[in-house]
Every structure is written in structure tokens, then in C-alpha cells.
C-alpha atoms as a PDB file:
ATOM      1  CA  UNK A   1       0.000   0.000   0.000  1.00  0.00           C
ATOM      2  CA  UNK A   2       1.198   3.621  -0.693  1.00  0.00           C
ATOM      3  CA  UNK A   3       2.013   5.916   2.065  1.00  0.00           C
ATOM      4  CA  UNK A   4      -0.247   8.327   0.249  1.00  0.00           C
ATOM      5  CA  UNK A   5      -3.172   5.768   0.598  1.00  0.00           C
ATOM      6  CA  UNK A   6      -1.999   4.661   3.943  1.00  0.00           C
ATOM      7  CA  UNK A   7      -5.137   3.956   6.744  1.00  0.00           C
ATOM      8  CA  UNK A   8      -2.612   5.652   9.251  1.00  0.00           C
ATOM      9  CA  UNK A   9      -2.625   9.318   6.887  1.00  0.00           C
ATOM     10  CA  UNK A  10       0.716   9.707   8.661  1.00  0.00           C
ATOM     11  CA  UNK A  11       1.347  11.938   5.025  1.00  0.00           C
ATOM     12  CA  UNK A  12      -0.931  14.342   6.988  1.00  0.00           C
ATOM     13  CA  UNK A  13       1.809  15.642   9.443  1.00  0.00           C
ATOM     14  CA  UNK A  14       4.755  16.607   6.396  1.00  0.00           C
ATOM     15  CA  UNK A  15       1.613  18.161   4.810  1.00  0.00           C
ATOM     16  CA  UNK A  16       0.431  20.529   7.682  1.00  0.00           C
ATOM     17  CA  UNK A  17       4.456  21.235   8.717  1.00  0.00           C
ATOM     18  CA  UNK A  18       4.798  22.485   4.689  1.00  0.00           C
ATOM     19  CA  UNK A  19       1.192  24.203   4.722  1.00  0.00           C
ATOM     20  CA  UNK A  20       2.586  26.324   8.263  1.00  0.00           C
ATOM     21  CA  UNK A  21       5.963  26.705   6.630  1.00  0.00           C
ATOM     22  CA  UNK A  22       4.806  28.418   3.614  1.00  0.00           C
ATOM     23  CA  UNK A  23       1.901  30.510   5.027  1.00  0.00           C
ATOM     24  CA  UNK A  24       4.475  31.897   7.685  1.00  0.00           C
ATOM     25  CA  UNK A  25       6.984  32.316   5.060  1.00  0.00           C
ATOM     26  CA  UNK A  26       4.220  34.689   2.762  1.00  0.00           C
ATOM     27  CA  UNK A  27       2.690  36.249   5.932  1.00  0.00           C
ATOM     28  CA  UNK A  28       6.552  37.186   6.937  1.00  0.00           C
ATOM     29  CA  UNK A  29       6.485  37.204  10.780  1.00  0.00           C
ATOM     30  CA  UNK A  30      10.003  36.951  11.513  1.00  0.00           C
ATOM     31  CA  UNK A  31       9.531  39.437  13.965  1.00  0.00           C
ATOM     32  CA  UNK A  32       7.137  37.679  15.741  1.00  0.00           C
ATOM     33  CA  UNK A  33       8.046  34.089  15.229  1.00  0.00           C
ATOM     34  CA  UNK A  34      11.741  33.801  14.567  1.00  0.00           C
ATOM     35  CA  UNK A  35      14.425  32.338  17.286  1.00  0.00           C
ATOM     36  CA  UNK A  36      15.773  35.493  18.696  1.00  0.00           C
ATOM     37  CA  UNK A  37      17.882  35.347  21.675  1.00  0.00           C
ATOM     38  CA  UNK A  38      17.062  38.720  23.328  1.00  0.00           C
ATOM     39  CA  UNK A  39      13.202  37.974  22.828  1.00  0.00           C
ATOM     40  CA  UNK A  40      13.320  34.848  23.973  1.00  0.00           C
ATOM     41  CA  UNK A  41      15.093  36.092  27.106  1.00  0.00           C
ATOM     42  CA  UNK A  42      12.175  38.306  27.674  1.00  0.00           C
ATOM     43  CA  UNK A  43       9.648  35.487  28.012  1.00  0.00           C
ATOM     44  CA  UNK A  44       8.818  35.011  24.069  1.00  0.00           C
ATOM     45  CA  UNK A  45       9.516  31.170  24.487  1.00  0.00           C
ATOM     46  CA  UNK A  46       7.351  30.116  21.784  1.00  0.00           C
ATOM     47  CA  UNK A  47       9.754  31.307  19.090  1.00  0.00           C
ATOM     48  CA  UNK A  48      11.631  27.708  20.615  1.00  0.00           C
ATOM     49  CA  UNK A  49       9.742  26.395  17.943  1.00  0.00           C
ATOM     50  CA  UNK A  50       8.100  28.703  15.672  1.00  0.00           C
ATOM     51  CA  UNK A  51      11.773  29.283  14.670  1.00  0.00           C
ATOM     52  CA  UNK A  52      12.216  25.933  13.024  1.00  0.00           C
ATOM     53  CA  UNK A  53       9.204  27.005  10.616  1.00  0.00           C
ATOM     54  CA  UNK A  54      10.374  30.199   9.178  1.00  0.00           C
ATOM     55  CA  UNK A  55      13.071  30.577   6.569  1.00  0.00           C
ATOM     56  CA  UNK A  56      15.321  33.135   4.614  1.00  0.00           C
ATOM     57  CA  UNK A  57      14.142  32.918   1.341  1.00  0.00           C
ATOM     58  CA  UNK A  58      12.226  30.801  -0.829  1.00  0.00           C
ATOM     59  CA  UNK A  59      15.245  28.534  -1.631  1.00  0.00           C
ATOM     60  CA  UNK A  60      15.544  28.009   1.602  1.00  0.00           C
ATOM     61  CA  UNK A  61      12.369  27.055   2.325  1.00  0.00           C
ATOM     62  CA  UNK A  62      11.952  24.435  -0.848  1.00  0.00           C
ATOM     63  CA  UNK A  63      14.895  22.452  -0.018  1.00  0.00           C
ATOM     64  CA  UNK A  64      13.718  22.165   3.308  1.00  0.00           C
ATOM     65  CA  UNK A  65      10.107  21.358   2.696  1.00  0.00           C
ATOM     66  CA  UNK A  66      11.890  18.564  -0.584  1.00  0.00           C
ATOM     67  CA  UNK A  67      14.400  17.327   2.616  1.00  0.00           C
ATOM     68  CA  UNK A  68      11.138  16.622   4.749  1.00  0.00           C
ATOM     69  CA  UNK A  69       8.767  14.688   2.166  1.00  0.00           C
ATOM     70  CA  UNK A  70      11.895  12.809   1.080  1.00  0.00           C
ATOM     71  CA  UNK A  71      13.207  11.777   4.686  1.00  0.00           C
ATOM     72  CA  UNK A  72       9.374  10.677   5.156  1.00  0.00           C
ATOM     73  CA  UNK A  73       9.123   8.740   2.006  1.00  0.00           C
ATOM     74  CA  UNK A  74      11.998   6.941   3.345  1.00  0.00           C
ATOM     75  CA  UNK A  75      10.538   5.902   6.377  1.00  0.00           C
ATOM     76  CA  UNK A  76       6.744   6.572   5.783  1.00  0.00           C
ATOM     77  CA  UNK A  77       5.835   2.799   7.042  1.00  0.00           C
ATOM     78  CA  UNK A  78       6.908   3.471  10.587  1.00  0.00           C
ATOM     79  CA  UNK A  79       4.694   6.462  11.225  1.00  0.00           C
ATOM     80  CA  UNK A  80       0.908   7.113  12.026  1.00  0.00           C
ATOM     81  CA  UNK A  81      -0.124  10.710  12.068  1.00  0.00           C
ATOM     82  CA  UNK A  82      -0.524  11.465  16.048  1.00  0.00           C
ATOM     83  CA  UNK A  83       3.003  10.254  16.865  1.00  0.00           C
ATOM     84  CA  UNK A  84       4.445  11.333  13.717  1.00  0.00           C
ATOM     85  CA  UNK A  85       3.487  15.390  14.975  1.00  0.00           C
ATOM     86  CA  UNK A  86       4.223  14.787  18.442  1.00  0.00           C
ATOM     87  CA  UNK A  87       7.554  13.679  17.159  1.00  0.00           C
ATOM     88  CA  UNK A  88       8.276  16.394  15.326  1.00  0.00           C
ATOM     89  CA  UNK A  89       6.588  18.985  18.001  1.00  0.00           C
ATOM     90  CA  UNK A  90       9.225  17.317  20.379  1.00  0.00           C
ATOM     91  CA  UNK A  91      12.321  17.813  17.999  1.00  0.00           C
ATOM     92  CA  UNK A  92      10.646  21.398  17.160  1.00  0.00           C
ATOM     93  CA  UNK A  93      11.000  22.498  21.074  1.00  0.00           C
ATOM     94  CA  UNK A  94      14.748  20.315  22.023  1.00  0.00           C
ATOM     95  CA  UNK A  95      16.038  21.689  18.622  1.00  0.00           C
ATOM     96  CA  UNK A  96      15.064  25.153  20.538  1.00  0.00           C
ATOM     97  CA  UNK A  97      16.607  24.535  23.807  1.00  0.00           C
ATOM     98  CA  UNK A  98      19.368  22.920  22.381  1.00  0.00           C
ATOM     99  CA  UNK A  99      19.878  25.808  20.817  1.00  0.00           C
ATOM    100  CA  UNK A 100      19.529  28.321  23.336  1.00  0.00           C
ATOM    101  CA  UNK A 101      21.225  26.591  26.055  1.00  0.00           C
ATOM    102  CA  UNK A 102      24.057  24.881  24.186  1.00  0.00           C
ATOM    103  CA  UNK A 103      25.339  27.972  22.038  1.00  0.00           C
ATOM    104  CA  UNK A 104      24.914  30.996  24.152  1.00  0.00           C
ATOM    105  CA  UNK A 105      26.629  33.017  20.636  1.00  0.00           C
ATOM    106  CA  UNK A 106      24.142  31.988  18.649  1.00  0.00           C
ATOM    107  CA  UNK A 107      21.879  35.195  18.439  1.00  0.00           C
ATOM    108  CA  UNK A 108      19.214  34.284  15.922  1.00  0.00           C
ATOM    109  CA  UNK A 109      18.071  31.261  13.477  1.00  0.00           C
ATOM    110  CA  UNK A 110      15.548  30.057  11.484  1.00  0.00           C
ATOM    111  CA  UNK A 111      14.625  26.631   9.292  1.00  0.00           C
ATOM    112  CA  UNK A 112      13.887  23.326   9.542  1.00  0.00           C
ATOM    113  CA  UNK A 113      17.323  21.671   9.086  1.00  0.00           C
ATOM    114  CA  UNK A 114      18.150  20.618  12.425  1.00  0.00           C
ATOM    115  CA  UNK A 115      14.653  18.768  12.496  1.00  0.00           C
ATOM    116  CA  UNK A 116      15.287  17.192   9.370  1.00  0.00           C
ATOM    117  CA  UNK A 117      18.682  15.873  10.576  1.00  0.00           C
ATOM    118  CA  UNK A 118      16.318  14.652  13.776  1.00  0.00           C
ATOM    119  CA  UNK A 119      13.863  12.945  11.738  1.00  0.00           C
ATOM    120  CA  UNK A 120      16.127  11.375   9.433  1.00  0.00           C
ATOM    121  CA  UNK A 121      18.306   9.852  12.164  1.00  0.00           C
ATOM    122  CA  UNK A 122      15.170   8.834  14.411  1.00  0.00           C
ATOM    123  CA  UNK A 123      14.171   6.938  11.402  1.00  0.00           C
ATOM    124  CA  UNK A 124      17.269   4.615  10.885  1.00  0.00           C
ATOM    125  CA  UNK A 125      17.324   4.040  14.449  1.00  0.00           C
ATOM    126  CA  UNK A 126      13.699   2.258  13.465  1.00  0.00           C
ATOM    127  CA  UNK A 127      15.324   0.747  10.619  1.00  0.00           C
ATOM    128  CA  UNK A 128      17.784  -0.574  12.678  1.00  0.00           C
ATOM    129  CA  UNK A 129      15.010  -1.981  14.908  1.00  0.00           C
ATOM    130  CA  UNK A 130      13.315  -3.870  12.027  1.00  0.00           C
ATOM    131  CA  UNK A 131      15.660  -5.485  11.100  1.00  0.00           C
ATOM    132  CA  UNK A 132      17.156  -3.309   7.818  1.00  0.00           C
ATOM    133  CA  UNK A 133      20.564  -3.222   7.784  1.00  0.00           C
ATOM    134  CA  UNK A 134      20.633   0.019   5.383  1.00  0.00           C
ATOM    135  CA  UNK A 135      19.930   1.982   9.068  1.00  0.00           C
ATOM    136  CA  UNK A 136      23.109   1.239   9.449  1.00  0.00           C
ATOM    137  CA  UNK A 137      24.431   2.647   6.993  1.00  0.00           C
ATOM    138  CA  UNK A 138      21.948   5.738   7.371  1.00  0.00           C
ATOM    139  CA  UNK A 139      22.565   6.354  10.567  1.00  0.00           C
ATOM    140  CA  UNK A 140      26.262   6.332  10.093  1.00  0.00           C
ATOM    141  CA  UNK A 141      25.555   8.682   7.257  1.00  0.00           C
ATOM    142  CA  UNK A 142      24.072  11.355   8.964  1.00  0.00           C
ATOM    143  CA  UNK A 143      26.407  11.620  11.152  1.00  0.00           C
ATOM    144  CA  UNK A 144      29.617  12.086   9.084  1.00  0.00           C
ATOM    145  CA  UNK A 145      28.095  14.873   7.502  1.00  0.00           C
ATOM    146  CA  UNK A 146      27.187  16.432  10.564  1.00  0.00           C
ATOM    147  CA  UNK A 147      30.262  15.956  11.676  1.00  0.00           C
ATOM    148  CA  UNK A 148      32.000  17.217   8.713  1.00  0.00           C
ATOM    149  CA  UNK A 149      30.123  20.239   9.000  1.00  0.00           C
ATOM    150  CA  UNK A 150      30.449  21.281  12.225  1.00  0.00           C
ATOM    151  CA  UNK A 151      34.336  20.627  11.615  1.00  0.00           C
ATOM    152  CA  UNK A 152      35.062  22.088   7.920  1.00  0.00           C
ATOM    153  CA  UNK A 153      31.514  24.176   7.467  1.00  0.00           C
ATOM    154  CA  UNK A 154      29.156  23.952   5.581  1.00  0.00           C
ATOM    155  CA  UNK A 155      28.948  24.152   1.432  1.00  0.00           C
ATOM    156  CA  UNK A 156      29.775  27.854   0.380  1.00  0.00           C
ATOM    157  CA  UNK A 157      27.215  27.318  -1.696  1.00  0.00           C
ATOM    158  CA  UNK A 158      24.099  26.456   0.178  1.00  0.00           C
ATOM    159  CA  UNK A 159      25.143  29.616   1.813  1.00  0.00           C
ATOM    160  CA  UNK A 160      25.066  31.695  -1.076  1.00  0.00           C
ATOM    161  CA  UNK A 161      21.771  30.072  -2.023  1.00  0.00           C
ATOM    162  CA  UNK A 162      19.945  30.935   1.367  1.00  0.00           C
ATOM    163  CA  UNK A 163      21.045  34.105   1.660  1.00  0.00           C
ATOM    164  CA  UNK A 164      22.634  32.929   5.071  1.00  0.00           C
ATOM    165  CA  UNK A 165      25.138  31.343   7.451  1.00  0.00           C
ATOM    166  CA  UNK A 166      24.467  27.743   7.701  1.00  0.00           C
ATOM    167  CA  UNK A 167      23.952  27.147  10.980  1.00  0.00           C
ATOM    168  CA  UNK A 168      25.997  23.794  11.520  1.00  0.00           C
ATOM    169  CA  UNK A 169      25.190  23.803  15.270  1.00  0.00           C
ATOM    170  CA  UNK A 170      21.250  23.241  14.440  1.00  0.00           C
ATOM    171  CA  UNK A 171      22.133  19.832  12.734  1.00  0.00           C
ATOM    172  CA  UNK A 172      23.939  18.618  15.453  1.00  0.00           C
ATOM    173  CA  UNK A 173      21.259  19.244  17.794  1.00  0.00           C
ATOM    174  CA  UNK A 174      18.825  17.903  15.772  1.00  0.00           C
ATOM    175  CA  UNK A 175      20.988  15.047  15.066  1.00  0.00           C
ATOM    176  CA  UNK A 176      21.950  14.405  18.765  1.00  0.00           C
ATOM    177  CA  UNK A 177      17.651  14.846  19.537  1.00  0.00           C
ATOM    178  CA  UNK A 178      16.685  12.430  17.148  1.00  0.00           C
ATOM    179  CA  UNK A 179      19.149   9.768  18.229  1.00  0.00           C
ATOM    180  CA  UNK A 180      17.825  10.360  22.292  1.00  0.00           C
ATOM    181  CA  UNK A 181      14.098  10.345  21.238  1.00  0.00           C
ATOM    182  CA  UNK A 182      14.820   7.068  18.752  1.00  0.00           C
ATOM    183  CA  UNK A 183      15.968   5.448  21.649  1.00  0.00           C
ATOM    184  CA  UNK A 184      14.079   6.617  24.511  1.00  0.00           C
ATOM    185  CA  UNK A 185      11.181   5.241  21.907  1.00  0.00           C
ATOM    186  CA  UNK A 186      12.613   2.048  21.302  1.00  0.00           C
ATOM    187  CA  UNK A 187      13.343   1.154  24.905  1.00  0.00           C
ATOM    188  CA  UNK A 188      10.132   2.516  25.957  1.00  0.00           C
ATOM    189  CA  UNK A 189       7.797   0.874  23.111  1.00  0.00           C
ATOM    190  CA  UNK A 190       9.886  -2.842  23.479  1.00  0.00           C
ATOM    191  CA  UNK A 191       9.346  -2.635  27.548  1.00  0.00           C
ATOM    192  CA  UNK A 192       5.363  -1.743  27.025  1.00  0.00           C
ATOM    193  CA  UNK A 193       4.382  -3.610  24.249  1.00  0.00           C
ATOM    194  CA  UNK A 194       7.393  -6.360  23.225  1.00  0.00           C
ATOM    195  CA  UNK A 195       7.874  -6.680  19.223  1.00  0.00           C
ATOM    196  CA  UNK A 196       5.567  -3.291  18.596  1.00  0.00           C
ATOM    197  CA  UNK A 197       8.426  -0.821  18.726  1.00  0.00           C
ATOM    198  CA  UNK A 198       7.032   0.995  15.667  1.00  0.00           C
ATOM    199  CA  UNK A 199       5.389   4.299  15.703  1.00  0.00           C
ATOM    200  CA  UNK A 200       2.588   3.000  14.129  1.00  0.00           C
ATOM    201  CA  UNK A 201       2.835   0.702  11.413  1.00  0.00           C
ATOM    202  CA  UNK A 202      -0.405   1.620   9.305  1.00  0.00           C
ATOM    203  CA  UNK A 203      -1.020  -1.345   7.129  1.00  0.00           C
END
């Protein structure tokens, strides 16, 4: 069965994280929305994760909306819709604090990168789980390139193309949150119900 036909309409969540993305990007409420340090020192904490939903420009958004429905595509059979956004609501608001508490210099970002990194990584760990020994190779994947960005930086020009610094630090925290929540899921999920780790699988 297709994901898009899929009883579980996991497809649902990508679709209303793209829908917010580009209505926020049109309705341009950086001011409002966007991770800003000073703000978010005076009480604005919901710009924790109405951050990860803006973006510079609209190359920026498009390769992150083409990163998320092709990291779900990948691992579209593990999900059902309800644990699929609280998921992503969860790597939305650690990606945050990750931010904010790990990299005190950081004054301002915006995009979904670092939850894309945290997605892609939580689903390899389910790979892994089932059995597929391409997590593996996923997981290990992710993060070399993580790691090879937040050593040598990122591409000069996906910088050029966004119209911004690349912030490196975002994919390590989402990297590092997908990896705790894929395994804080697994243990929790084998311990309750034994051989259902899935999030759902909707066939």
C-alpha cells in the first residue's frame, strides 16, 4: 500500500508542517516568530519552535520542505499521524533549547534543518530496529556529515543560495535529539508492548 493511501494518513503531518511553513513564510512574521535570543530572554519562548518554521528565502524554504517529504518517504511505514506530529513537536522544542542553552553566541536562526537531521536519524534508528541493515548505513551517514560540517563548514554554496550562514550547530542538535528520542522510543515501546516498537505501522 502507498504511504499516500496509507489507513494511518501519517502523510498528513509533512503536509500541515509544509502548509505552516509556507503561510508563515508569505505572511513574513520573523519578527514575531523567529528564534531570537534577546526575545526569547524576555519570556517570548514560543519562538523555541516557531523558529524551526520560518526561513530566509524561498530557496531556503523548498529544499527544506523537498528534505522533509523525502526523509518521510523513506521511512513513511513506521509512522501514524498522532506520533508522527508529536515527534516532530518534540524535535521542534529540544532543537530550541538545544539551541539556546548549548550555544549561548548563537543570536538568531531560522529553518527546519536541524529537524530534518532529527527525523532522518530517528528513522534509521527504526530501521535498525526492524531489522534493515541500510539503518546502518543511514545512521552512520548522517552523522559524518554532521560531523563534517560542524568541523570544515558547511557548502559555500548552500550559503550563497539561502542568503545565510548555515547554521551547523542546528544539525547537530537535531541530530543528537533524534538519536535520544529514537531510543528513549525504542526502549520505551519494546518494555510496554514487546515486538511493537514501531510508531505505528499503518497497514
Amino acid at each position: 500500500m502507498s504511504a499516500l493511501s496509507s489507513p494511518s494518513r501519517a502523510w498528513l503531518a509533512p503536509l500541515i508542517v509544509s502548509l505552516v511553513s509556507i503561510g508563515l513564510f508569505f505572511l513574513s512574521l520573523d519578527d514575531v516568530l523567529a528564534f531570537r535570543r534577546d526575545a526569547i530572554d524576555q519570556g517570548e519562548y514560543w519562538r523555541l519552535i516557531s523558529g524551526n518554521l520560518l526561513h530566509t528565502n524561498h530557496w531556503h524554504l523548498l529544499m527544506n520542505l523537498a528534505g522533509l517529504w523525502v526523509i518521510y518517504s523513506l521511512h513513511h511505514f513506521h509512522y501514524r499521524i498522532w506520533p508522527l506530529l508529536a515527534l516532530l513537536l518534540a524535535l521542534c522544542t529540544l532543537e530550541g533549547l538545544g539551541l539556546y542553552l548549548g550555544y549561548p553566541q548563537l543570536w538568531g536562526y531560522v529553518g527546519l534543518s536541524g529537524i530534518l537531521h532529527g527525523l532522518f536519524a530517528f528513522g534509521a534508528l527504526l530501521d535498525i530496529r526492524r531489522g534493515y541493515r541500510s539503518g546502518y548505513l543511514l545512521l552512520l551517514g548522517v552523522i559524518l556529515k554532521v560531523s563534517w560540517e560542524n568541523t570544515m563548514g558547511a557548502s559555500d554554496g548552500v550559503t550563497e543560495l539561502i542568503g545565510a550562514r548555515v547554521a551547523t550547530e542546528s544539525h547537530l542538535v537535531g541530530l543528537v535529539s533524534g538519536i535520544a528520542l529514537g531510543l528513549l522510543w525504542l526502549v520505551a515501546a519494546t518494555q510496554l508492548k514487546p515486538g511493537k516498537e514501531q510508531i505505528g505501522a499503518g497497514h
